[in-house]
N, C-alpha and C. Protein backbone atom coordinates (compact mmCIF):
# COMPACT_ATOMS: atom_id res chain seq x y z
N UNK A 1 -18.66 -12.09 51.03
CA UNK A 1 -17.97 -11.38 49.98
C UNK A 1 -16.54 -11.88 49.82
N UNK A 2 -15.86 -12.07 50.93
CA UNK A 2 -14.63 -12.97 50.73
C UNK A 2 -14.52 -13.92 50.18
N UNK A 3 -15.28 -14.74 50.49
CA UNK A 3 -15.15 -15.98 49.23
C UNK A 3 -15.85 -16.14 47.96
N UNK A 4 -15.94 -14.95 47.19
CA UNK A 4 -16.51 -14.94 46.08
C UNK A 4 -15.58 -14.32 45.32
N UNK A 5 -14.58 -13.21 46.12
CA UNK A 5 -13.36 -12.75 46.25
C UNK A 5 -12.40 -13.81 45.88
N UNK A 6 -12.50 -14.83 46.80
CA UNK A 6 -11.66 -15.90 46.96
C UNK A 6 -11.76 -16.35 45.02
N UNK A 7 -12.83 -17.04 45.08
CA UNK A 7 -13.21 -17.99 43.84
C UNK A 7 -12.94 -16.88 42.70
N UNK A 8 -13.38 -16.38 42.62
CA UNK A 8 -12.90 -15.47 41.70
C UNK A 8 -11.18 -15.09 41.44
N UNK A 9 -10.69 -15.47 42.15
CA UNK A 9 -9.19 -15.16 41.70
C UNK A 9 -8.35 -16.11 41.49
N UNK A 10 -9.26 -17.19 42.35
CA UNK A 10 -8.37 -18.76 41.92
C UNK A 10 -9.10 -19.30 40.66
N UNK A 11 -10.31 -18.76 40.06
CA UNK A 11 -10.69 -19.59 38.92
C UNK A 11 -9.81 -18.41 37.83
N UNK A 12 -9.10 -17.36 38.03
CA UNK A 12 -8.75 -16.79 37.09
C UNK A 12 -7.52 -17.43 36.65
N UNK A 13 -6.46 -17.70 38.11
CA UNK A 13 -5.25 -17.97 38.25
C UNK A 13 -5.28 -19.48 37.73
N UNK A 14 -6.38 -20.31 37.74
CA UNK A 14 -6.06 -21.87 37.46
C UNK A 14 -6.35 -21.93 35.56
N UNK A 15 -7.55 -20.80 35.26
CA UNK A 15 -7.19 -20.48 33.79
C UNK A 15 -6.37 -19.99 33.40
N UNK A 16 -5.38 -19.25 33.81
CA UNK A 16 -3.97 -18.73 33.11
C UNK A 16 -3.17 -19.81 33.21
N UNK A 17 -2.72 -20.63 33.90
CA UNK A 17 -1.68 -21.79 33.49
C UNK A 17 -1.60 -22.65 32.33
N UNK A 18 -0.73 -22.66 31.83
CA UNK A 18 -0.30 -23.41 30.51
C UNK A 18 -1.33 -23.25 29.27
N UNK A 19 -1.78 -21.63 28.89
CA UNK A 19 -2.79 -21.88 28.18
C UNK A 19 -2.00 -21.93 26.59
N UNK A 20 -3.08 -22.89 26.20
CA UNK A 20 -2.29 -23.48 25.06
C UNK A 20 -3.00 -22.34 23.61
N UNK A 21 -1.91 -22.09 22.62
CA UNK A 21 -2.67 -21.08 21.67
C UNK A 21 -3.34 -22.37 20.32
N UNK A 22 -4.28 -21.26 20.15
CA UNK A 22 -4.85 -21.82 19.22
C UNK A 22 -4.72 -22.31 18.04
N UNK A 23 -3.51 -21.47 17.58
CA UNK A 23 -3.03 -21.06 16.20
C UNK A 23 -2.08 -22.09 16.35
N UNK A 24 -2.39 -23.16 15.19
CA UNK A 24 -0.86 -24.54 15.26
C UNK A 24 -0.81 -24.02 13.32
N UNK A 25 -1.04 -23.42 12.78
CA UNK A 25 -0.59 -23.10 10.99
C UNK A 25 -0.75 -21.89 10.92
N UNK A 26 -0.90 -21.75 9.70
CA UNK A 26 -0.19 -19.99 9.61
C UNK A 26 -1.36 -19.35 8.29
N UNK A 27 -2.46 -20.69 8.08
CA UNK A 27 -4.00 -20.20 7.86
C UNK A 27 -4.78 -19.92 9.06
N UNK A 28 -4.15 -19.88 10.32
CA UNK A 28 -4.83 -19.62 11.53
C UNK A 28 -4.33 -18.16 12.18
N UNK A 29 -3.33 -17.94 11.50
CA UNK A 29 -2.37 -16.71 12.12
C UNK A 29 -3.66 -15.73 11.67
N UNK A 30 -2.79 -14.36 12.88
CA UNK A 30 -3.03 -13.00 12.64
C UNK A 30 -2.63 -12.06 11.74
N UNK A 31 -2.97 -11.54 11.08
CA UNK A 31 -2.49 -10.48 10.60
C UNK A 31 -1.17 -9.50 11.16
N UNK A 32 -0.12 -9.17 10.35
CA UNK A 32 0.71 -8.39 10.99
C UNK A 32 1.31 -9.17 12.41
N UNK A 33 1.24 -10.13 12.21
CA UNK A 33 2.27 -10.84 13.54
C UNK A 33 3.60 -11.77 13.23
N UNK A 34 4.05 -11.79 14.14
CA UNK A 34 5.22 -12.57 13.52
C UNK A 34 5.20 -14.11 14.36
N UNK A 35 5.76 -14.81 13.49
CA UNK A 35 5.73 -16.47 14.20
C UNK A 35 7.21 -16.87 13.61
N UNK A 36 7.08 -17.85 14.27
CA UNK A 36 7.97 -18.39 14.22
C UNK A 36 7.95 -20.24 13.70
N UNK A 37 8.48 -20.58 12.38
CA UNK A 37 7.80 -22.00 11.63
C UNK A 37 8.95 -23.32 12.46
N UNK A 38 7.88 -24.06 13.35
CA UNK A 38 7.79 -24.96 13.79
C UNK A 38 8.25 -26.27 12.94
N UNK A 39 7.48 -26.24 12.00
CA UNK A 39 7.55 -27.90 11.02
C UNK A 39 6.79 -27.52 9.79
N UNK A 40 7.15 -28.14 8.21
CA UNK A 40 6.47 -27.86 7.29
C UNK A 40 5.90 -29.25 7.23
N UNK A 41 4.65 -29.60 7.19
CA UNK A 41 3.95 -30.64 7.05
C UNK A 41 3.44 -30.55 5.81
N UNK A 42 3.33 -30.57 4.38
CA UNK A 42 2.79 -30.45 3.22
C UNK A 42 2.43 -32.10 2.44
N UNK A 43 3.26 -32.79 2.84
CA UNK A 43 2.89 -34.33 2.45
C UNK A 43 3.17 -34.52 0.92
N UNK A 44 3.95 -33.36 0.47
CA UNK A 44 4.33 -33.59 -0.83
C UNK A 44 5.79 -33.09 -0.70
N UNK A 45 6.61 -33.66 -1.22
CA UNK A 45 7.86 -33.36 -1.03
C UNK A 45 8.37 -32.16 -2.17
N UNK A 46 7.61 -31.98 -3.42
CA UNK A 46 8.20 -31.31 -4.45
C UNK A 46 7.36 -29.86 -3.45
N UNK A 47 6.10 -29.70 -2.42
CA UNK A 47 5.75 -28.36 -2.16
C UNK A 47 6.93 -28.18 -0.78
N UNK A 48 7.53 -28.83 -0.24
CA UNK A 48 8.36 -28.77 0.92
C UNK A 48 9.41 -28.22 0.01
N UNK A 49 10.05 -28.57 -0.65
CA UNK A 49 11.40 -28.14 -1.35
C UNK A 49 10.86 -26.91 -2.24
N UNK A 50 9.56 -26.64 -2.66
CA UNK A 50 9.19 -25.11 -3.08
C UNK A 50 9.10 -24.10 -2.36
N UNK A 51 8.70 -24.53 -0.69
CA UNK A 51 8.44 -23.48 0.07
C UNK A 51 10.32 -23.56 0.69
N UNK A 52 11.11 -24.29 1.23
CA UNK A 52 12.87 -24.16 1.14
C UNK A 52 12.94 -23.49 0.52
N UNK A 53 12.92 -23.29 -0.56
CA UNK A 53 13.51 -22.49 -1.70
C UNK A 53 12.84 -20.81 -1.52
N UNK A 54 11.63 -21.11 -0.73
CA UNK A 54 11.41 -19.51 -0.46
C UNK A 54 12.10 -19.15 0.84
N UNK A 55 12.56 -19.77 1.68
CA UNK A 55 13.47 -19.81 2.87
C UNK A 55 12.34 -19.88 3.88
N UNK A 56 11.27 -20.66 3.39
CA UNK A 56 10.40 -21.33 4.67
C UNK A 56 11.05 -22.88 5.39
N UNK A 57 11.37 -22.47 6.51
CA UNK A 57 11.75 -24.17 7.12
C UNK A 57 11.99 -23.81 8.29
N UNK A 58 12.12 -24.89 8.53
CA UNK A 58 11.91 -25.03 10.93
C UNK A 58 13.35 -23.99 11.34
N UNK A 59 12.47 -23.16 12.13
CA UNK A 59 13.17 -21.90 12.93
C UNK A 59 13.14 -20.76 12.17
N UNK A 60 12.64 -20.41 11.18
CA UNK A 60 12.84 -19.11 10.44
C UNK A 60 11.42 -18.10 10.76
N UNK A 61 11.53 -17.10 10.71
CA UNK A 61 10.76 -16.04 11.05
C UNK A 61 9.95 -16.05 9.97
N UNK A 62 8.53 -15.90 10.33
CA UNK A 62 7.22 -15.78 9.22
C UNK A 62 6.50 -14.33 9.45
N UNK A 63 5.78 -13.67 8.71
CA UNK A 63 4.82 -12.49 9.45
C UNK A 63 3.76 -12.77 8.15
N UNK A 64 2.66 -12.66 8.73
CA UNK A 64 1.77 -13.02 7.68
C UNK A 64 1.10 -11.65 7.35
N UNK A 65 1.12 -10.97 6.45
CA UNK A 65 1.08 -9.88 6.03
C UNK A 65 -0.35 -9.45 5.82
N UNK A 66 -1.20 -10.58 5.00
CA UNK A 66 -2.47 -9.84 4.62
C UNK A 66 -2.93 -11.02 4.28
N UNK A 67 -4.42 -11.50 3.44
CA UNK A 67 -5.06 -12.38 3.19
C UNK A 67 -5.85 -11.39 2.16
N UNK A 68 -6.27 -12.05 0.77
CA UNK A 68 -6.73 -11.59 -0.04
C UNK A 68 -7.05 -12.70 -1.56
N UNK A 69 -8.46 -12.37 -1.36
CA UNK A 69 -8.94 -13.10 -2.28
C UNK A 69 -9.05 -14.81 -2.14
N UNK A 70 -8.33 -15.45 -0.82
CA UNK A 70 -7.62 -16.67 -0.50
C UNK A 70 -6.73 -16.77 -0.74
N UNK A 71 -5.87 -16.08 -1.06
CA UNK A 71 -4.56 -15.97 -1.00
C UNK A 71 -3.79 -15.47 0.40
N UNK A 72 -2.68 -16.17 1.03
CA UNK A 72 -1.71 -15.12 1.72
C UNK A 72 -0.30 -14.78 1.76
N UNK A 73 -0.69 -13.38 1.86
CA UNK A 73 0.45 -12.83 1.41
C UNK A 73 1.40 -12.87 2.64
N UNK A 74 2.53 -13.12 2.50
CA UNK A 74 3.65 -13.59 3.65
C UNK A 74 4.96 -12.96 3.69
N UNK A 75 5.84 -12.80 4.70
CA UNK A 75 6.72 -11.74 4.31
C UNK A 75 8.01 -13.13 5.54
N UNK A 76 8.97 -13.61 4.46
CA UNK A 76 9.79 -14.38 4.76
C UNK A 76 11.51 -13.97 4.71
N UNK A 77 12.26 -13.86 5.44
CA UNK A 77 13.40 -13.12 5.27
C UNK A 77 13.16 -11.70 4.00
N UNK A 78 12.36 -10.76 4.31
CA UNK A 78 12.40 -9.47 3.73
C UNK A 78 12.04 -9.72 2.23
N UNK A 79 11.47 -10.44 2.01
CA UNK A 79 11.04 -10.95 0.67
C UNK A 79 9.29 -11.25 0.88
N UNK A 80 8.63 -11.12 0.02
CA UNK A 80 6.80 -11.15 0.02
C UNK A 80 6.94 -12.10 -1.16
N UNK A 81 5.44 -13.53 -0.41
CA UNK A 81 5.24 -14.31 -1.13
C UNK A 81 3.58 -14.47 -0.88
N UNK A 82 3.10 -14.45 -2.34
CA UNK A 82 1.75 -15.20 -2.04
C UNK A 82 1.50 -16.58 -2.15
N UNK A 83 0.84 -17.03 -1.18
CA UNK A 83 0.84 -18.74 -1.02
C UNK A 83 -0.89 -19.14 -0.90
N UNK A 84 -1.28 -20.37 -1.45
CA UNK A 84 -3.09 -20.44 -1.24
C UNK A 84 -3.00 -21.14 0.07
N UNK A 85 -4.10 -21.06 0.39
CA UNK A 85 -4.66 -21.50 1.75
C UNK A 85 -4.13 -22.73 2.06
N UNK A 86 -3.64 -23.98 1.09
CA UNK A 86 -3.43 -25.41 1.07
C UNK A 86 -1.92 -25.31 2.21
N UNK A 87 -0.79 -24.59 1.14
CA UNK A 87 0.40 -24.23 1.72
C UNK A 87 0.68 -23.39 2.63
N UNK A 88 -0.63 -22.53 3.81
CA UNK A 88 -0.28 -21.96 4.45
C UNK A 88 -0.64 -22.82 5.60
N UNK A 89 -1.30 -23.80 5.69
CA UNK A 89 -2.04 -24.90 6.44
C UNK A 89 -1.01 -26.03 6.27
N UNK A 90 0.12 -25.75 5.75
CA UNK A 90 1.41 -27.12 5.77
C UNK A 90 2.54 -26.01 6.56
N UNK A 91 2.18 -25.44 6.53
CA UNK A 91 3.25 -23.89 7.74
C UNK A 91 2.86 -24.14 9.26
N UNK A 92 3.47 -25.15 9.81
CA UNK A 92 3.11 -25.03 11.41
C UNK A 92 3.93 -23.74 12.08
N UNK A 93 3.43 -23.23 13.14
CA UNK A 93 3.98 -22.33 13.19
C UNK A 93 3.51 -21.90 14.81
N UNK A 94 4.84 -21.61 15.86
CA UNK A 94 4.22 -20.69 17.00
C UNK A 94 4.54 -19.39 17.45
N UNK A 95 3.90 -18.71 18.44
CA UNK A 95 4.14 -17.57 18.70
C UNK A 95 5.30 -17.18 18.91
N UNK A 96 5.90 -15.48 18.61
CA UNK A 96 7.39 -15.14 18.82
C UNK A 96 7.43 -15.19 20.20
């Protein structure tokens, strides 16, 4: 019984180290959570300077509010934006 004891607590402890999250965009996010935007990767420069202009860019606070219809709805410095699935998948983004 001890060493099943044993294995059992070291296979728990060697899965908790450095576990990496799943969520690298912000079409992968949760609902009602907040992140934090990493890098805008969009590959078009006129949608990078559209989402700036909503005050999306590296270090700013994101919470992804809801999803509807394929749309998501996003809540960026106290302001709500709906964005399609394309531009929420150019939102890298990690946990607070």
């Amino acid at each position: 019984m001890e060493g099943t004891l044993k294995k059992g607590f070291f296979s728990r402890l060697k899965g908790s180290t450095k576990k990496k999250s799943s969520i690298d965009n912000l079409s992968k996010g949760k609902i009602n959570k907040d992140y934090r935007i990493t890098e805008i990767k969009s590959h078009d420069e006129e949608l990078d300077n559209f989402l700036f202009s909503l005050g999306c860019y590296e270090g700013e606070m994101i919470t992804l509010i809801s999803i509807l219809g394929g749309n998501y709805i996003i809540n960026i410095k106290d302001a709500r934006y709906s964005i399609d699935k394309d531009l929420a998948s150019a939102i890298k983004i990690e946990g607070k």
